[in-house]
C-alpha atoms as a PDB file:
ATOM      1  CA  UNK A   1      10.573  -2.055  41.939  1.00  0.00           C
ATOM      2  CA  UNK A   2      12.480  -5.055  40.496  1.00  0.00           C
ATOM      3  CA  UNK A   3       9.396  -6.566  39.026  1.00  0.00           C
ATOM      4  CA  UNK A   4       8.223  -2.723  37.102  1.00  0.00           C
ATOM      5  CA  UNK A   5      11.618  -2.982  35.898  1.00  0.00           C
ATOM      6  CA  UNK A   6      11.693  -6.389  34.315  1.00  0.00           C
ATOM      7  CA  UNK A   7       8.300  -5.562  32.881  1.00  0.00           C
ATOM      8  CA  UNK A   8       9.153  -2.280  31.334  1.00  0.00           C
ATOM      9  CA  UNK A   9      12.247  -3.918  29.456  1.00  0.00           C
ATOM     10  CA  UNK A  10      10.501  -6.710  28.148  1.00  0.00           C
ATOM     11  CA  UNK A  11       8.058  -4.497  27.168  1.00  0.00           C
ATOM     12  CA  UNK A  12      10.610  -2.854  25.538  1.00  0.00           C
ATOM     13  CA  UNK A  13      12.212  -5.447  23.678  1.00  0.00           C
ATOM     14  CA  UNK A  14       8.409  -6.717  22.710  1.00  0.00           C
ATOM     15  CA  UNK A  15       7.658  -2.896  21.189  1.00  0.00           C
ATOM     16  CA  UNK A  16      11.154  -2.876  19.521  1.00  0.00           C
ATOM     17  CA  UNK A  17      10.494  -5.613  17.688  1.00  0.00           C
ATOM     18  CA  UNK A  18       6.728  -5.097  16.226  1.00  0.00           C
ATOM     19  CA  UNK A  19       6.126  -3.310  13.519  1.00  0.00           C
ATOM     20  CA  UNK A  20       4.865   0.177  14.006  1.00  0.00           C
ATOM     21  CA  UNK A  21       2.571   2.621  11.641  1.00  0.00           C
ATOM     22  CA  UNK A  22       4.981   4.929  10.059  1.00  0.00           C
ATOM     23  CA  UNK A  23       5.010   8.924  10.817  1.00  0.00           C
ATOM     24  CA  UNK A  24       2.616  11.172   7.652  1.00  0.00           C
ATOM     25  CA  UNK A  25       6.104  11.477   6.022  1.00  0.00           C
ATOM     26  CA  UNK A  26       7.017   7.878   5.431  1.00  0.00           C
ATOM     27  CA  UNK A  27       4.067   7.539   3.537  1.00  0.00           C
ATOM     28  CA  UNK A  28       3.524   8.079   0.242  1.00  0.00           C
ATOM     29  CA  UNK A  29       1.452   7.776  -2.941  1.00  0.00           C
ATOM     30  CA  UNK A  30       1.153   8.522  -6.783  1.00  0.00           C
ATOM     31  CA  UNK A  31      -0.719   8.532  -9.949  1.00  0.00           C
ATOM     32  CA  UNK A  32      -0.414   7.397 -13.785  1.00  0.00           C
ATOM     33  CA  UNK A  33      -1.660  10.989 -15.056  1.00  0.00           C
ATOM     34  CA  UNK A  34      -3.035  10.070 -18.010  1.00  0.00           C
ATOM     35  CA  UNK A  35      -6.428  11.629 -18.458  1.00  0.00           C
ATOM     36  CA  UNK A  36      -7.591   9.729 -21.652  1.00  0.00           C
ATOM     37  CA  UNK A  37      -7.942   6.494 -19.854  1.00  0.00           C
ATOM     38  CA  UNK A  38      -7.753   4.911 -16.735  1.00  0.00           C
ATOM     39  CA  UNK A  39      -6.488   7.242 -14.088  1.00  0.00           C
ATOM     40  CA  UNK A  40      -4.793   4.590 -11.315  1.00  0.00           C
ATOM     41  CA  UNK A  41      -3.296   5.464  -8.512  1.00  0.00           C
ATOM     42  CA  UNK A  42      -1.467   3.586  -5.351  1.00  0.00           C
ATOM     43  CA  UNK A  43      -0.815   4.492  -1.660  1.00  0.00           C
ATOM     44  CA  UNK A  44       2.042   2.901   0.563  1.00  0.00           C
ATOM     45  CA  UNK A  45       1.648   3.713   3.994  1.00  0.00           C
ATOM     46  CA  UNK A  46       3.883   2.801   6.831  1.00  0.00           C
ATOM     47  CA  UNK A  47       6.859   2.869   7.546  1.00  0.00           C
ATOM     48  CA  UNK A  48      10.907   1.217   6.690  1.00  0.00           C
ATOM     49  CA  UNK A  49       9.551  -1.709   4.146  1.00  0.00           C
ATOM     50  CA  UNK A  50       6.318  -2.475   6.329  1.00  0.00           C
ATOM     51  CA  UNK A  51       3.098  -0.793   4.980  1.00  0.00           C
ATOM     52  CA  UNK A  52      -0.238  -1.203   3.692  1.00  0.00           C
ATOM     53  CA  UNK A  53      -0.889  -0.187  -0.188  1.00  0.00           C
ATOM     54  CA  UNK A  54      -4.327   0.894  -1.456  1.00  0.00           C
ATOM     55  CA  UNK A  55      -4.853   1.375  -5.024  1.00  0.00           C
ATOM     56  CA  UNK A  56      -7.383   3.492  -6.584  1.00  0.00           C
ATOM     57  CA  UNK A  57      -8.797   3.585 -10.027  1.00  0.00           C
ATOM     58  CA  UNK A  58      -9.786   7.573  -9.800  1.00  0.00           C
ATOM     59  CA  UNK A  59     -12.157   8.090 -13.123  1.00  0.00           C
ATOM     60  CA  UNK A  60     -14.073   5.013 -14.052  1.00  0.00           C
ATOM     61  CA  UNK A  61     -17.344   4.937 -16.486  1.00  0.00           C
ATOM     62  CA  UNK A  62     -20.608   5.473 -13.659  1.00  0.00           C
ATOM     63  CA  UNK A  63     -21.685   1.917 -14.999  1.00  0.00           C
ATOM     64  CA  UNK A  64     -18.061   0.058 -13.872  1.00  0.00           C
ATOM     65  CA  UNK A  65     -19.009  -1.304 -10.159  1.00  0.00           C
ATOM     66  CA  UNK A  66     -15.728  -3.651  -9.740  1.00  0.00           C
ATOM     67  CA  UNK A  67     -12.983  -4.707 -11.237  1.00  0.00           C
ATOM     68  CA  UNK A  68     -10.194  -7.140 -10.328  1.00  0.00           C
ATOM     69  CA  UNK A  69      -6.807  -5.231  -9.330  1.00  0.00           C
ATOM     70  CA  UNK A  70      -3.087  -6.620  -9.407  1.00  0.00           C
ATOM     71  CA  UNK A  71      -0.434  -5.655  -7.054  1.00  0.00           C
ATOM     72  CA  UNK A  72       3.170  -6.466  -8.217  1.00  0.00           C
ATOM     73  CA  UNK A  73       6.020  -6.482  -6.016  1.00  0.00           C
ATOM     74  CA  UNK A  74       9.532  -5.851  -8.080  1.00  0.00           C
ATOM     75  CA  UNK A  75       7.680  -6.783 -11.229  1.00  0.00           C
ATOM     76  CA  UNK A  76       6.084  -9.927  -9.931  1.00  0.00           C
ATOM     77  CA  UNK A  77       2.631 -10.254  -9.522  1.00  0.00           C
ATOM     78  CA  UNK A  78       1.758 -10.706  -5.852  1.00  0.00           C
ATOM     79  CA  UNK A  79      -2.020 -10.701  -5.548  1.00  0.00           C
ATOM     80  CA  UNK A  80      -5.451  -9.907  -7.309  1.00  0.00           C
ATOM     81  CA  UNK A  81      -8.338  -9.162  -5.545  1.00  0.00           C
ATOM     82  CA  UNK A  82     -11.500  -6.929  -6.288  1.00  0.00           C
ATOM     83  CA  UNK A  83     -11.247  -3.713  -6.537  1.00  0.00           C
ATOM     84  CA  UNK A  84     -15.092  -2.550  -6.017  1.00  0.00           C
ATOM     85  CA  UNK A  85     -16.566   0.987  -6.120  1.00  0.00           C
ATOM     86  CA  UNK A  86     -16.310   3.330  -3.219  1.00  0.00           C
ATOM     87  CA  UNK A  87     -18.453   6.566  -4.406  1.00  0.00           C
ATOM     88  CA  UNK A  88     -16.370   8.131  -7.486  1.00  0.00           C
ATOM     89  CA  UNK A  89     -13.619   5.536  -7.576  1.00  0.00           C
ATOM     90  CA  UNK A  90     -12.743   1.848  -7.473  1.00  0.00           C
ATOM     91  CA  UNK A  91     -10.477   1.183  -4.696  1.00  0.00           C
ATOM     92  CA  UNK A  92      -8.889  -1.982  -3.200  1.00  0.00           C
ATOM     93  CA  UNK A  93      -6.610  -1.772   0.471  1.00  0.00           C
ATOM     94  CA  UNK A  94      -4.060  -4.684   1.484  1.00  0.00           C
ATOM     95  CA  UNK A  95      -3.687  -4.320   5.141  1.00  0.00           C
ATOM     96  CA  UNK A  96       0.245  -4.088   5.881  1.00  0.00           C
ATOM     97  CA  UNK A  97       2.558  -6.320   5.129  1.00  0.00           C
ATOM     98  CA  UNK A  98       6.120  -6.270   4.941  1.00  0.00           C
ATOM     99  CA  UNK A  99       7.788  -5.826   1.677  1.00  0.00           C
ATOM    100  CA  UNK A 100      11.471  -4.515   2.385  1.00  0.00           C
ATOM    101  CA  UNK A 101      12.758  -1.497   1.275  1.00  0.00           C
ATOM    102  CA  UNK A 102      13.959  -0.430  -2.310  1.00  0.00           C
ATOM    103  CA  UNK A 103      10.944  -2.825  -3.126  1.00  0.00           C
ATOM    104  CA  UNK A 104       8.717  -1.128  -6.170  1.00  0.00           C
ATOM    105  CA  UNK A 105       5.042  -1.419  -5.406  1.00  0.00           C
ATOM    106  CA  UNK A 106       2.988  -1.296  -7.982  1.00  0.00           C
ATOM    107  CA  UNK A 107      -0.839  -1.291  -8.608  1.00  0.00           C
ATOM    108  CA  UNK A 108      -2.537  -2.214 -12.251  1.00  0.00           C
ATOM    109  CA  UNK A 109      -6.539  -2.738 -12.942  1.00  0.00           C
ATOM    110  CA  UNK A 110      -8.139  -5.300 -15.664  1.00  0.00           C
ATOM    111  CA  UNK A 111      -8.460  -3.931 -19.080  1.00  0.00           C
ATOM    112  CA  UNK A 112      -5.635  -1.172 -19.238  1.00  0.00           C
ATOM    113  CA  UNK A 113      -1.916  -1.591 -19.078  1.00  0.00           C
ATOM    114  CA  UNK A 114      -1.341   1.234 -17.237  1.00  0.00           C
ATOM    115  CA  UNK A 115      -0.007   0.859 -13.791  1.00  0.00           C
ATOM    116  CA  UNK A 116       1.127   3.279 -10.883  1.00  0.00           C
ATOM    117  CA  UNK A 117       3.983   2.407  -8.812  1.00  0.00           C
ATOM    118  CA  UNK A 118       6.018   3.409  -5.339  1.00  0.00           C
ATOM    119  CA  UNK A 119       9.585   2.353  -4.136  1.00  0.00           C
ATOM    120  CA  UNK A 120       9.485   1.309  -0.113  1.00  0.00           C
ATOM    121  CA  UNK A 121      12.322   2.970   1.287  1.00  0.00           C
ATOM    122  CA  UNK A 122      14.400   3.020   4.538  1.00  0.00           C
ATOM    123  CA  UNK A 123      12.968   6.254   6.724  1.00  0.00           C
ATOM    124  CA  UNK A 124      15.041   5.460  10.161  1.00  0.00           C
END
């Protein structure tokens, strides 16, 4: 009995300590909206400051088959990588990391200035 205790507290303080996929409500995602050029869009999901972010470039010419995407982190860039096509739209995912909350995530792709963004925040 002593031994199924001991095990189910470490296991405990193991779990309490790893980060864990946030509930559908910590995640979160938006868009530029701006139909005359590049539509871009970016997806945090996890949960308090720990999450993966995909961003998606959501109307590109048929002919466009990659292109490389920036994500910035507080207005630094963080990482490029490319973004290659995935039926109607050019996506890129960066498995989860932590950033912190109040962090702004944001997403751009070569050739336009636009760029979609989401604040981590603190979900309890």
């Amino acid at each position: 009995m002593k031994k199924m205790i001991y095990t189910a507290i470490g296991l405990t303080a193991v779990l309490g300590v790893l980060p864990m996929a946030g509930s559908a409500a910590a995640d979160s995602s938006d868009c530029t909206h701006n139909w005359d050029g590049p539509q871009i869009c970016i997806k945090l999901e996890g949960n308090n400051g720990w999450n993966s972010v995909t961003g998606r470039w959501t109307n590109p010419p048929s002919d466009v088959k990659s292109r490389p995407m920036t994500m910035w982190l507080n207005g630094k860039k963080d990482d490029t990588q490319t973004a290659k096509r995935h039926g109607d739209e050019i996506s890129y995912h960066w498995t989860g990391f932590q950033q912190g909350t109040g962090v702004e995530v944001c997403v751009t792709i070569k050739g336009s200035e636009r760029k979609a963004c989401q604040t981590t925040e603190y979900n309890g």
